[in-house]
Protein backbone atom coordinates (compact mmCIF):
# COMPACT_ATOMS: atom_id res chain seq x y z
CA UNK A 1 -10.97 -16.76 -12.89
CA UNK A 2 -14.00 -15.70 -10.84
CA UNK A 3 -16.06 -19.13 -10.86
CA UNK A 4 -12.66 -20.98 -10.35
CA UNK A 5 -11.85 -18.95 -7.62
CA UNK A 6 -15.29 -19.71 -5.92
CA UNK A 7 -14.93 -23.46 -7.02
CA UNK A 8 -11.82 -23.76 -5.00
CA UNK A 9 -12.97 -22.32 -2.47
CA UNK A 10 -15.91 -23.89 -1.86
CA UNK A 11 -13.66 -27.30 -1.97
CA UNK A 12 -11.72 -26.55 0.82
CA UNK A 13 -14.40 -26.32 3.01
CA UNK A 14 -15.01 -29.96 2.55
CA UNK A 15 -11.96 -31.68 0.85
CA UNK A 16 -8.95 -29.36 1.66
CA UNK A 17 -6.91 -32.41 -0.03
CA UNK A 18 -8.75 -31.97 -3.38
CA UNK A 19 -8.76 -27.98 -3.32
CA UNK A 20 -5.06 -28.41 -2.79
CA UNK A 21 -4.43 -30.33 -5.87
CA UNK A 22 -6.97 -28.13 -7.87
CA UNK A 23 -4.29 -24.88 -7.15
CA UNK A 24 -1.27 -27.59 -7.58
CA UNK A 25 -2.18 -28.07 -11.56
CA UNK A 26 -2.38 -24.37 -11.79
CA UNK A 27 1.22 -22.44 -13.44
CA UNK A 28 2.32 -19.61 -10.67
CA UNK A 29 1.21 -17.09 -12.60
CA UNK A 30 -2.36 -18.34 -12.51
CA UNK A 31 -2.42 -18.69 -8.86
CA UNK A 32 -1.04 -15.46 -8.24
CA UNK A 33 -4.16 -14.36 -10.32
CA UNK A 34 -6.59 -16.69 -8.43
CA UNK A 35 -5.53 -14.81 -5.28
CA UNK A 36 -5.71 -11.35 -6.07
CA UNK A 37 -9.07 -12.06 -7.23
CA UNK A 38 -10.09 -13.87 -4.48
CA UNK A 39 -12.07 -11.57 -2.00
CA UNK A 40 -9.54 -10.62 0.61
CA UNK A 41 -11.50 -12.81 3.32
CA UNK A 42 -10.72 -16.13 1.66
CA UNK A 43 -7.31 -15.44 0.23
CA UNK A 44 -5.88 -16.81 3.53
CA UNK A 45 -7.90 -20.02 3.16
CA UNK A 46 -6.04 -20.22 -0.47
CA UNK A 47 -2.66 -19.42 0.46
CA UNK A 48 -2.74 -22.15 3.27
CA UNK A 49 -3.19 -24.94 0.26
CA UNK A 50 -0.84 -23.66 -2.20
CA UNK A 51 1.39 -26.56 -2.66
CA UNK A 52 4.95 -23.97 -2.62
CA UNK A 53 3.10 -20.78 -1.29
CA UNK A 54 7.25 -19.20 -2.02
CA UNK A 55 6.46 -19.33 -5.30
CA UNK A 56 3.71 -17.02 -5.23
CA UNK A 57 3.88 -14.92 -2.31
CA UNK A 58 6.46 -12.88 -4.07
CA UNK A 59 4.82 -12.34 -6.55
CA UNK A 60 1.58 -10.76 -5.05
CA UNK A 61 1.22 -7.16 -5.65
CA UNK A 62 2.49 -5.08 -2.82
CA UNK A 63 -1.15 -3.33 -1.76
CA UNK A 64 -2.41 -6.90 -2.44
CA UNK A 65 -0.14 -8.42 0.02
CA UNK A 66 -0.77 -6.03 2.80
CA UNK A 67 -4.75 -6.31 2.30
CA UNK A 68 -4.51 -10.16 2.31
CA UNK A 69 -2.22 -10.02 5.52
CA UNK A 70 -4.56 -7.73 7.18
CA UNK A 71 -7.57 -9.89 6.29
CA UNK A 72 -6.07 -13.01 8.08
CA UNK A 73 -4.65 -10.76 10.93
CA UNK A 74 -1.44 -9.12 11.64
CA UNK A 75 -1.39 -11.47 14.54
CA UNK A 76 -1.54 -14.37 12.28
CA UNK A 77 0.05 -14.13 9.06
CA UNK A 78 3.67 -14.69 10.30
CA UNK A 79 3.32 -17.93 7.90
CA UNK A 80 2.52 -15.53 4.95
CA UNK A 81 4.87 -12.75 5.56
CA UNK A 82 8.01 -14.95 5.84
CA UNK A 83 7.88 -15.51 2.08
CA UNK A 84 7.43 -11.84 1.07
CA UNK A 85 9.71 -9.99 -0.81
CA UNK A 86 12.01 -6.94 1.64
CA UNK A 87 10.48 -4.54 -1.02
CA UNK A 88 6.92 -5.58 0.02
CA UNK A 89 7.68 -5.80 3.68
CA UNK A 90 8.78 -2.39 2.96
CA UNK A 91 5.40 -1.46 0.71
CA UNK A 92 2.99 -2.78 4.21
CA UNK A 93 4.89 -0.70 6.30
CA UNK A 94 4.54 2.54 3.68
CA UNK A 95 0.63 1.73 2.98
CA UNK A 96 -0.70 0.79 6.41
CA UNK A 97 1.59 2.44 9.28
CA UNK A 98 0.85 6.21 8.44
CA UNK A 99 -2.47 8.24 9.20
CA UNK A 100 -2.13 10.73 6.91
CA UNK A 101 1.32 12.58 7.18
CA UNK A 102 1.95 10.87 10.72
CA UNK A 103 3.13 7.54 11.25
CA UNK A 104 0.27 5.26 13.83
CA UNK A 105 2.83 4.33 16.30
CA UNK A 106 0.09 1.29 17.13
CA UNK A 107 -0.04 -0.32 13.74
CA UNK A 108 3.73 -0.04 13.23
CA UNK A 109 4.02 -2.01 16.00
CA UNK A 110 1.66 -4.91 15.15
CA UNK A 111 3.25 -5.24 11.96
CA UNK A 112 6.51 -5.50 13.71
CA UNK A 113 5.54 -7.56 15.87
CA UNK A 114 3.77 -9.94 12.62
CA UNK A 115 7.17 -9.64 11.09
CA UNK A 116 8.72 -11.16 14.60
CA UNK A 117 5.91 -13.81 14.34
CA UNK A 118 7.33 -14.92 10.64
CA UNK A 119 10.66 -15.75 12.39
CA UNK A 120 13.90 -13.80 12.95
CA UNK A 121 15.37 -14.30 9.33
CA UNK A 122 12.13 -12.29 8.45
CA UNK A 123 12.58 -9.53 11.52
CA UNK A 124 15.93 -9.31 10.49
CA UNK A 125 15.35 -8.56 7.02
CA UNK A 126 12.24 -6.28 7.78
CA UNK A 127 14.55 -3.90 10.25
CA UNK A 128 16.81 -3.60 7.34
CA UNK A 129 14.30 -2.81 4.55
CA UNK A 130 12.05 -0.49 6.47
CA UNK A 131 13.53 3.16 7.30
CA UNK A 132 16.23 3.48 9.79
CA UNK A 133 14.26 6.51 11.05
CA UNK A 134 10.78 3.96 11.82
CA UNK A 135 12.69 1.82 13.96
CA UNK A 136 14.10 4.46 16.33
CA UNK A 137 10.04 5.97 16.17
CA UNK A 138 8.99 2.82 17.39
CA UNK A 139 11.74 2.30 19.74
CA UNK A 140 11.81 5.49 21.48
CA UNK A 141 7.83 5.01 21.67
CA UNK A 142 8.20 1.61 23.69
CA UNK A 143 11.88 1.78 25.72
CA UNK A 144 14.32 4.15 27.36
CA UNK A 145 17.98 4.06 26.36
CA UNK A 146 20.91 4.48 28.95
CA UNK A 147 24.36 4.23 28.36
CA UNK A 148 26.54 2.93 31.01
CA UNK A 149 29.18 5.75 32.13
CA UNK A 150 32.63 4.28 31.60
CA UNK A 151 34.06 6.93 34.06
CA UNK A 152 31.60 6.44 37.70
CA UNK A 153 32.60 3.02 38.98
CA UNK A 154 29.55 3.38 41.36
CA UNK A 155 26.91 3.54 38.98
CA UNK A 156 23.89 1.47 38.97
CA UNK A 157 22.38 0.45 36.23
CA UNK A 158 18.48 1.96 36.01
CA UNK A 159 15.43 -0.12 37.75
CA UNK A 160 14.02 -2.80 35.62
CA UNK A 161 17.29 -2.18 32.90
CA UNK A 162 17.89 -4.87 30.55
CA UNK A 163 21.13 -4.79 28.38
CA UNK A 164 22.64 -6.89 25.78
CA UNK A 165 26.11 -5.77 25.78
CA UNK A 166 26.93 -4.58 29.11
CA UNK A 167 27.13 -0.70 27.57
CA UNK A 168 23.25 0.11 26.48
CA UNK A 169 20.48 -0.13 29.40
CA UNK A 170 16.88 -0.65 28.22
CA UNK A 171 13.52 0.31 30.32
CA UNK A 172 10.37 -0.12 28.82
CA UNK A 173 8.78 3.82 29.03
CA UNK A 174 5.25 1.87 30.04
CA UNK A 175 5.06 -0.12 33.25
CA UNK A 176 4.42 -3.54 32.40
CA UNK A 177 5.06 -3.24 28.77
CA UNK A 178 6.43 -6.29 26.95
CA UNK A 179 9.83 -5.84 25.09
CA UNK A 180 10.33 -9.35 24.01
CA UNK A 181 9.96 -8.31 20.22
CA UNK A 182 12.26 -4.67 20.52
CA UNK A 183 14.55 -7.13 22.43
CA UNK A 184 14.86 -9.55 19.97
CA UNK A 185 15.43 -7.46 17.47
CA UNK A 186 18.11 -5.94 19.05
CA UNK A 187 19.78 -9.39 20.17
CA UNK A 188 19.83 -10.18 16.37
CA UNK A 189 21.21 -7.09 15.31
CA UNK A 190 23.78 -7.41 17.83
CA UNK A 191 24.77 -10.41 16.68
CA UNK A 192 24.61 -9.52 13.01
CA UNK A 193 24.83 -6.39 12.75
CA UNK A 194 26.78 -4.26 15.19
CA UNK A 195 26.93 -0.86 13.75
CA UNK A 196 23.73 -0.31 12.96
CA UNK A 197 22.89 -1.77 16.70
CA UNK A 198 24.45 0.60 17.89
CA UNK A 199 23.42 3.61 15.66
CA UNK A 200 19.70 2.87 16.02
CA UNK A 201 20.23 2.64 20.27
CA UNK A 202 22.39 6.14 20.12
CA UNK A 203 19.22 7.63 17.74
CA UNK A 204 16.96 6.84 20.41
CA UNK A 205 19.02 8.65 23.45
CA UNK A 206 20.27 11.64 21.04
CA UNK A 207 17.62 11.70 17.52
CA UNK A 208 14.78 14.18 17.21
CA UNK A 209 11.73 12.14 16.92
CA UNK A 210 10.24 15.28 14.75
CA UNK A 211 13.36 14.95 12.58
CA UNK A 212 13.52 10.99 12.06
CA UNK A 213 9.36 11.75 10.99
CA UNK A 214 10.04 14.28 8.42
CA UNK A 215 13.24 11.82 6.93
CA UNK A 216 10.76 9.35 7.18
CA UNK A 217 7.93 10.74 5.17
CA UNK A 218 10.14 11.83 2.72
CA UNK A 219 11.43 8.68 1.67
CA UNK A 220 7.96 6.38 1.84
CA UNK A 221 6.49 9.78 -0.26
CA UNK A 222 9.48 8.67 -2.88
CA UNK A 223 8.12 5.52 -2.93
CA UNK A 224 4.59 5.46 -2.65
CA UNK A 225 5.36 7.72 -6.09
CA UNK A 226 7.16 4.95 -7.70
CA UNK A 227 4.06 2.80 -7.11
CA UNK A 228 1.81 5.58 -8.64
CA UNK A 229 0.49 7.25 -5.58
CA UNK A 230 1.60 11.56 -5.80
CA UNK A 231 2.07 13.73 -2.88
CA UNK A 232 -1.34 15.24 -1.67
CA UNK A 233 -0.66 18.17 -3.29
CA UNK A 234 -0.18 17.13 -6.67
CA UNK A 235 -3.26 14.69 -6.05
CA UNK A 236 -5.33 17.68 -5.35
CA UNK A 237 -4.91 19.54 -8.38
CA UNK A 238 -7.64 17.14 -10.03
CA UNK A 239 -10.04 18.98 -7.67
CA UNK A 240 -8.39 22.52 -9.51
CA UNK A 241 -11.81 24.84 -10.30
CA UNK A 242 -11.60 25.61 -14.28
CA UNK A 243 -12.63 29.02 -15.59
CA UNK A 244 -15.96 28.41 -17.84
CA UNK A 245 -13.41 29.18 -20.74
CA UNK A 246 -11.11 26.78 -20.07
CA UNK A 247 -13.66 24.02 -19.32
CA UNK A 248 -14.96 23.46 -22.75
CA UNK A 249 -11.46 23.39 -24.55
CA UNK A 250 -10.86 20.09 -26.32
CA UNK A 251 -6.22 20.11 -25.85
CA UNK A 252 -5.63 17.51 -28.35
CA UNK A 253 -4.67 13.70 -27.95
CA UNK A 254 -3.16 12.83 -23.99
CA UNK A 255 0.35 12.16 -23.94
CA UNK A 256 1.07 8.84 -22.73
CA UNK A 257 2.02 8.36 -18.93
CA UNK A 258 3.76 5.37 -20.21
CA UNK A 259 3.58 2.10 -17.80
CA UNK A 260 4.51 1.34 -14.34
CA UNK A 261 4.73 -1.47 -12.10
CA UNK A 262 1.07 -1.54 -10.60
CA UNK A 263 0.71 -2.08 -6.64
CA UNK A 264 -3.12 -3.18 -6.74
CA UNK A 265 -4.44 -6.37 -8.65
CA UNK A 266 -6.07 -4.54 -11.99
CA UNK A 267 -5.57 -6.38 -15.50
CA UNK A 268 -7.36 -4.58 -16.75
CA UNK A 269 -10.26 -2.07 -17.45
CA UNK A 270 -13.21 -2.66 -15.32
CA UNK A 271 -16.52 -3.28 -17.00
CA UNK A 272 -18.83 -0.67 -17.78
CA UNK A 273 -21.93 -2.24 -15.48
CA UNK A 274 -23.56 1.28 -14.72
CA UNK A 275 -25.28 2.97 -17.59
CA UNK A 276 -24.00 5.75 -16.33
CA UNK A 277 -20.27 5.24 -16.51
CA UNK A 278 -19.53 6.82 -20.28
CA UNK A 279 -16.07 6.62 -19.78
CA UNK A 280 -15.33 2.90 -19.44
CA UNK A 281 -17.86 2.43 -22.43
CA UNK A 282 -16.22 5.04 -24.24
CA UNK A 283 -12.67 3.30 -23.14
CA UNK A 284 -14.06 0.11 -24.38
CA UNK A 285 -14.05 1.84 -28.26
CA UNK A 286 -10.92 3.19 -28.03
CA UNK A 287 -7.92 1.02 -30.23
CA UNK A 288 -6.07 -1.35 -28.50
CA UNK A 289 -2.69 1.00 -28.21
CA UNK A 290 -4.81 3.91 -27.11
CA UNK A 291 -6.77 1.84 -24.86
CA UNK A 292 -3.46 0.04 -23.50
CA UNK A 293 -2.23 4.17 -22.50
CA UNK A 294 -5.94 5.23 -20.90
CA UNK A 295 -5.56 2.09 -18.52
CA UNK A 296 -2.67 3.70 -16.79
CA UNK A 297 -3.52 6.63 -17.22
CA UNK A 298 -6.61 6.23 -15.67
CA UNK A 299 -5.00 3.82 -12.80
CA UNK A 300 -3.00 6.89 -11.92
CA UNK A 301 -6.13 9.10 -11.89
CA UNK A 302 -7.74 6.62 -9.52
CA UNK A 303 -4.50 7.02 -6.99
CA UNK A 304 -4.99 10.28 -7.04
CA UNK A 305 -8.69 10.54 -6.28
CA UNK A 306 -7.18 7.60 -3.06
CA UNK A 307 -4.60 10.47 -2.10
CA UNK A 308 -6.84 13.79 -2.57
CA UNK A 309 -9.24 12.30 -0.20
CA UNK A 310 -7.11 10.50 2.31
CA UNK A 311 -8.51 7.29 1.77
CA UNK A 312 -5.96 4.33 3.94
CA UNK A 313 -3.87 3.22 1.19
CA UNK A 314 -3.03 -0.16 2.98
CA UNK A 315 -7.46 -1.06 3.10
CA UNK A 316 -8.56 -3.08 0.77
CA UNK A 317 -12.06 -0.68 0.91
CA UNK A 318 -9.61 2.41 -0.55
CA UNK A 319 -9.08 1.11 -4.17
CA UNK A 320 -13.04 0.23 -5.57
CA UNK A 321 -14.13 3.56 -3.61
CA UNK A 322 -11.82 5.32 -5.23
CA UNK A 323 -12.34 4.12 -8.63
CA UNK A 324 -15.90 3.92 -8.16
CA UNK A 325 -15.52 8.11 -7.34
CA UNK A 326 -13.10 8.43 -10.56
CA UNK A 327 -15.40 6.65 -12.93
CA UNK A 328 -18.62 8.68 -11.97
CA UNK A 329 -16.94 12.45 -11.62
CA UNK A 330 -15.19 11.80 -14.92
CA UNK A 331 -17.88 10.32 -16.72
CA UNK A 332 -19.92 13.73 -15.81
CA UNK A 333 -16.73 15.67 -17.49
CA UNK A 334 -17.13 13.06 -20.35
CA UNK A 335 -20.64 13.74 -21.13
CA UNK A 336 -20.60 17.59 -20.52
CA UNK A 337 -17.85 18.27 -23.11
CA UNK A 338 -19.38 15.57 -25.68
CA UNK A 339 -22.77 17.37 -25.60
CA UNK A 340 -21.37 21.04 -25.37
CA UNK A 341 -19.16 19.85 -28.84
CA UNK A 342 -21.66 17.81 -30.45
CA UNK A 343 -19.42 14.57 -30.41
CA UNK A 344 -19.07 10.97 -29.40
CA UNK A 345 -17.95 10.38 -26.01
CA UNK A 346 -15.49 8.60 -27.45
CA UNK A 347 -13.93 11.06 -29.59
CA UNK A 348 -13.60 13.43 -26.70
CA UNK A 349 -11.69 10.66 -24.74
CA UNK A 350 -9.31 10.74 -27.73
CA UNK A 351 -8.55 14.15 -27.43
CA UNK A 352 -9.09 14.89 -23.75
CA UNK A 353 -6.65 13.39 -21.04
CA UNK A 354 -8.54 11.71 -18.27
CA UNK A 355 -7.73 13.67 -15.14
CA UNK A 356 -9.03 16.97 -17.79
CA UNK A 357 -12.27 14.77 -17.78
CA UNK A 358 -11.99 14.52 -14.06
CA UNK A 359 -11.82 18.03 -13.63
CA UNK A 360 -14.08 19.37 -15.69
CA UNK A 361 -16.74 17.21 -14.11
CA UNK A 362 -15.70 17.86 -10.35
CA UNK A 363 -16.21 21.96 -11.57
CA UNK A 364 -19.27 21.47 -12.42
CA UNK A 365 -21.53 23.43 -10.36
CA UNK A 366 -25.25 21.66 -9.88
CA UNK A 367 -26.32 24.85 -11.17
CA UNK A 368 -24.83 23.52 -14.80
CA UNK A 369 -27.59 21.71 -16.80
CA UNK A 370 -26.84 17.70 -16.99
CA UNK A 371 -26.07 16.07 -20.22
């Protein structure tokens, strides 16, 4: 797909009309494919001439998604974002709106605010498919509740206090802040949803914010692990010094991880370019079955390596560093154990699961002698 991706775009710089019917006589499946491997900077240019961009937004890999929103701008992608999928307006959210174990109140909000810009079917559906929990965060970070006493027939409502209902006051916490978007999405919810209107406005006058942050991270770490990506903790175990008696040992074939649904565009095995990189060339001998279980198994190695080292999950940069840092570490594991037993790389890979590999060659001290 790589010169047809450049083809096309290199047409729509001059003849959007002809580009546009070049991606029309492609199946869905193919232009899903010419978009994730697209570089992210062009994908918008693509997306804007798909002929029934529904079709194939969808469709895009979650990570994929959020790096081709981010490329054209949070600010701009409304147009994009109203096609996606709750579960991957859910997935941006859970890749891009954390720093580490804290939520970035500042990014949450932009992608709010890009799923306001895709319309209020798409804010509506958004509010309901991200965490409960997120929405008071954000709320609490940008407005002040107050409930209207039903018992003080003097009462004023607050300075600057905007309400809905008559009941719930709102006063943005910052002086001149904007509330059009937390306002909107509380008009719709209002008018669509009641109860949860009303829960998320009591959360913000009575919720712990540390509380509604822990709930959160625990259910976006359930799901980042569906996608493949473990806790840190687990993630760092691939870092786990062996003894020199336990590094040479040879365990026997790797038990199958079995297959998941993949958030990042990767068919399949990269290509060993790099002299260097044994273990794609050694992948590349493997049998098709075995070779079919060391691509996800070595996906998930390469999501750990992202975790471990606290690469942003939701940057397009995250994945090829990551794999790039997988590739070369267990490589060096690769080689060591193939000279130290006097075999083929390959028949080490067949007997050695890849995050072993991975280890062995990040205990390596430069002290070792090289293969």
């Amino acid at each position: 797909m790589g010169s047809r991706t450049h083809e096309i775009v290199a047409l729509a710089r001059h003849d959007r009309e002809a580009a546009a019917r070049e991606l029309g006589a492609l199946a869905p499946d193919q232009q899903v494919a010419l978009v994730c491997e697209t570089p992210v900077a062009d994908r918008g240019v693509l997306l804007a001439l798909l002929p029934q961009p529904e079709a194939v937004v969808p469709q895009l890999p979650e990570a994929e998604l959020c790096f081709t929103v981010k490329a054209v701008g949070l600010h701009d992608a409304g147009w994009i974002l109203e096609h996606a999928t709750d579960e991957q307006l859910q997935s941006c959210v859970d890749l891009d709106a954390w720093a580490e174990q804290r939520t970035d109140p500042a990014t949450l909000g932009d992608w709010l605010e890009s799923f306001a810009d895709a319309g209020d079917e798409t804010l509506l559906r958004a509010s309901h498919a991200i965490d409960p929990e997120l929405l008071m965060l954000w709320l609490t970070q940008r407005l002040d509740v107050v409930l209207k006493p039903n018992d003080d027939p003097g009462w004023q409502p607050p300075a600057g206090g905007q309400t809905i209902d008559g009941q719930f006051y709102v006063v943005a916490r910052a002086g001149g802040d904007d509330l059009a978007v937390p306002l909107r999405l509380l008009s719709l919810l209002f008018e669509v949803d009641y109860w949860f209107y009303f829960r998320i406005l009591q959360s913000v006058t009575a919720e712990s914010l540390a509380d509604n942050e822990e709930w959160a991270l625990r259910w976006r770490s359930g799901r980042l692990q569906d996608l493949g990506f473990p806790t840190w903790e687990e993630a760092m175990s691939i870092y786990g010094k062996l003894r020199d008696d336990e590094r040479e040992l040879l365990p026997g074939p790797p038990a199958p991880l079995g297959e998941w649904h993949l958030p990042v565009w990767i068919p399949e095995l990269p290509a060993a370019g790099d002299p260097a990189q044994t273990l794609l060339r050694a992948a590349g001998e493997l049998e098709p079955e075995a070779r079919r279980a060391f691509f996800y198994a070595f996906v998930a190695l390469v999501n750990k390596v992202a975790v471990a080292e606290r690469l942003p999950l939701g940057d397009a940069e995250s994945t090829p560093k990551a794999l790039e840092r997988a590739v070369a570490i267990a490589s060096r594991g690769l080689d060591w154990l193939a000279e130290r037993h006097g075999l083929r790389p390959v028949e080490v890979l067949r007997r050695t699961a890849v995050d072993r590999l991975f280890r062995v060659g990040a205990s390596l001290d430069r002290a070792d002698p090289s293969p």
